[in-house]
Protein backbone atom coordinates (compact mmCIF):
# COMPACT_ATOMS: atom_id res chain seq x y z
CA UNK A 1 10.97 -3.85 -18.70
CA UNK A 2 14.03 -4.74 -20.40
CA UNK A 3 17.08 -6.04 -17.88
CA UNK A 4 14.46 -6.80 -15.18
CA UNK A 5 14.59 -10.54 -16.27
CA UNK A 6 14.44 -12.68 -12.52
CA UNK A 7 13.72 -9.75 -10.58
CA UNK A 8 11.35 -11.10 -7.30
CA UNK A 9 8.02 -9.01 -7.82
CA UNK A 10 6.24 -9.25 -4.36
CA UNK A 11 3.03 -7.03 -5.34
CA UNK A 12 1.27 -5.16 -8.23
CA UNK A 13 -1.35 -2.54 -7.92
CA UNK A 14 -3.46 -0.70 -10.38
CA UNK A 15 -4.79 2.70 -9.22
CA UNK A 16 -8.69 2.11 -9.50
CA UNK A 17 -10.10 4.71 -11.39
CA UNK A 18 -6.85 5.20 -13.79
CA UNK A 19 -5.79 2.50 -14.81
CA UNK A 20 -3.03 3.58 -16.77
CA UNK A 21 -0.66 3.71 -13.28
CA UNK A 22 0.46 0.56 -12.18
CA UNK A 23 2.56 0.17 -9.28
CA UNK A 24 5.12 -3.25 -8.86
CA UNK A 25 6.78 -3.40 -5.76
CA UNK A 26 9.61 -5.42 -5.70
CA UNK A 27 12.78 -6.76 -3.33
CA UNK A 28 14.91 -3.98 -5.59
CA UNK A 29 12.42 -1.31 -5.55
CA UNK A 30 9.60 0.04 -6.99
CA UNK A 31 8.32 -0.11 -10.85
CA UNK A 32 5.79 2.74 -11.67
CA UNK A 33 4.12 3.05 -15.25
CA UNK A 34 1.80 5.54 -15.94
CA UNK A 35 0.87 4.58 -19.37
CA UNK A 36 -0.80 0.88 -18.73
CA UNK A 37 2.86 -0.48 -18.92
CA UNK A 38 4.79 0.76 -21.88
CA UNK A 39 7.19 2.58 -20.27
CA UNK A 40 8.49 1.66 -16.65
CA UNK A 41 10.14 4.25 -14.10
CA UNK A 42 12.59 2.62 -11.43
CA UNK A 43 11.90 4.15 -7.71
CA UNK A 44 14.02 3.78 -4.43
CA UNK A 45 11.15 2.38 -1.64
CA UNK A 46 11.36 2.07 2.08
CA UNK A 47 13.86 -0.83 2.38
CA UNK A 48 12.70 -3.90 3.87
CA UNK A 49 11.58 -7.26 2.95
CA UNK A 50 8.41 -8.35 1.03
CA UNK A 51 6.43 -5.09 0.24
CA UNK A 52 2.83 -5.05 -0.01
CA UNK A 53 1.56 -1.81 -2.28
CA UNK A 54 -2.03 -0.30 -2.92
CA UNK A 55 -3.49 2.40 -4.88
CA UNK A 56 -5.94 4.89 -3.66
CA UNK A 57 -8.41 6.93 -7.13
CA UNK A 58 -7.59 10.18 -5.00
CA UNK A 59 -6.32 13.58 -6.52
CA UNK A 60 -3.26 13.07 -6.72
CA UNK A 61 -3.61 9.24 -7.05
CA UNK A 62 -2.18 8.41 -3.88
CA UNK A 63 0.27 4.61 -3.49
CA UNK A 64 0.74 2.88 -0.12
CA UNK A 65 3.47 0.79 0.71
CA UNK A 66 3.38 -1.39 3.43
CA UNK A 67 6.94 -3.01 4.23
CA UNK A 68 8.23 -4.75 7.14
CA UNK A 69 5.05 -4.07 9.35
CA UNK A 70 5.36 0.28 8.62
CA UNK A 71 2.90 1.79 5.98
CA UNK A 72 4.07 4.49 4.29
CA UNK A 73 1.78 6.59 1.32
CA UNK A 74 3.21 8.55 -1.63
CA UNK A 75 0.86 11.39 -3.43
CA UNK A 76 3.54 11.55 -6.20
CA UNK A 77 3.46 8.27 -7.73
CA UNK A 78 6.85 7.16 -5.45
CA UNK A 79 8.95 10.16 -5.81
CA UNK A 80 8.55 11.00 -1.82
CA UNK A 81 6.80 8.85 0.89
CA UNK A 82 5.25 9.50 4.60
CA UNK A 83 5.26 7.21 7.02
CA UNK A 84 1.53 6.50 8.05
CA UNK A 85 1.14 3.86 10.81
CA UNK A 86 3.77 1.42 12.57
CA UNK A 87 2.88 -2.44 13.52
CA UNK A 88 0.71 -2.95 10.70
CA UNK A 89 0.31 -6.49 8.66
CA UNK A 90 -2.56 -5.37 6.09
CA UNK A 91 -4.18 -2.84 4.61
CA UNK A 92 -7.65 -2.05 3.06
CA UNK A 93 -9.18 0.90 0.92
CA UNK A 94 -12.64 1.67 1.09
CA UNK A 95 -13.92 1.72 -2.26
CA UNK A 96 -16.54 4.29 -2.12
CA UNK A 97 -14.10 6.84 0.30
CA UNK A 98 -10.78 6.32 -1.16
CA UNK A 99 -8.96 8.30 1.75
CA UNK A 100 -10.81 5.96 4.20
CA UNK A 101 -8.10 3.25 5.02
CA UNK A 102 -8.23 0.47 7.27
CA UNK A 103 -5.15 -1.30 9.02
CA UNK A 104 -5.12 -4.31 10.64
CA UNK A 105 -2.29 -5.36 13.60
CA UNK A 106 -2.39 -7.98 16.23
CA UNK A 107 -3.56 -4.97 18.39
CA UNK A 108 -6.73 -4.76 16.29
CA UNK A 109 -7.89 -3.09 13.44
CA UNK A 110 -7.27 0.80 12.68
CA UNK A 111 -9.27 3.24 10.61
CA UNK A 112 -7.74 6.65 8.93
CA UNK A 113 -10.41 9.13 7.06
CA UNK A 114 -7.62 11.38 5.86
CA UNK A 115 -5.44 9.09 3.92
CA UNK A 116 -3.54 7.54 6.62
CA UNK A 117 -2.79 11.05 8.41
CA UNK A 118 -4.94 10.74 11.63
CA UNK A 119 -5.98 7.16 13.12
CA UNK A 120 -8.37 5.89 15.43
CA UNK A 121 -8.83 2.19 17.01
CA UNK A 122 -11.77 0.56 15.72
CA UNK A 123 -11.17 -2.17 18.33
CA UNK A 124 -11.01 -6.28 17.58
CA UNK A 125 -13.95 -6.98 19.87
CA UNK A 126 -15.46 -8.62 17.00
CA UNK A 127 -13.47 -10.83 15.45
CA UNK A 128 -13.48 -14.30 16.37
CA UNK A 129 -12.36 -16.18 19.43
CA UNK A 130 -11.72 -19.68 19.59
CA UNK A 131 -9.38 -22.59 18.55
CA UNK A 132 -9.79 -21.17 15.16
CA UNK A 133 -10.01 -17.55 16.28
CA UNK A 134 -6.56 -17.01 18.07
């Protein structure tokens, strides 16, 4: 990544399953590299401040892109991006159902089945409550 020298990297994601796409999200943009690195493609992003990304093993490989409290998912390795869900702080992606997501707010956590198309409150009922809780 020649000329990147002092660029802020915020995140880096490998797309389990093929790891041969990496994703870096940075405060310029986004880095994709489908080759394990060798070659590096330079992507406009959803502008905000300190980006979060994740990689889905779906067909096509699918990246999310949290920024600024909106997730957004690309199924073309950055090219175009959907928004998903708003007021979101973190993400998760189920392992064993990789269009199962999970996104957690400070109105609870959220679960999509479809890749982040369709959500449904899971609640917060169970987490913690208590000086250490709150």
């Amino acid at each position: 990544m020649e000329g990147n020298a002092g660029e802020q990297i915020d995140d880096i994601a490998i797309i389990p399953g093929s790891p041969e796409i990496v994703a870096v999200a940075t405060w310029w943009g986004l880095l994709i590299s489908s080759d394990e690195g060798r070659h590096w493609r330079r992507l406009k992003r959803p502008g905000g401040e300190h980006p979060r990304v994740a990689g889905a093993p779906t067909v096509p490989p699918t990246i999310y892109l949290l920024v600024e409290n909106q997730l957004y998912a690309s199924e073309d390795l950055g090219l175009t991006w959907r928004e998903t869900r708003g007021a979101v702080s973190c993400i998760a992606i189920d392992p064993t159902s990789p269009r199962t997501i999970y996104a957690g707010s400070w109105r609870g956590v959220y679960g999509s089945q479809d890749g982040g198309r369709t959500w449904r409150r899971l609640g917060y009922s169970f987490l913690p409550i208590g000086p250490r809780g709150r």
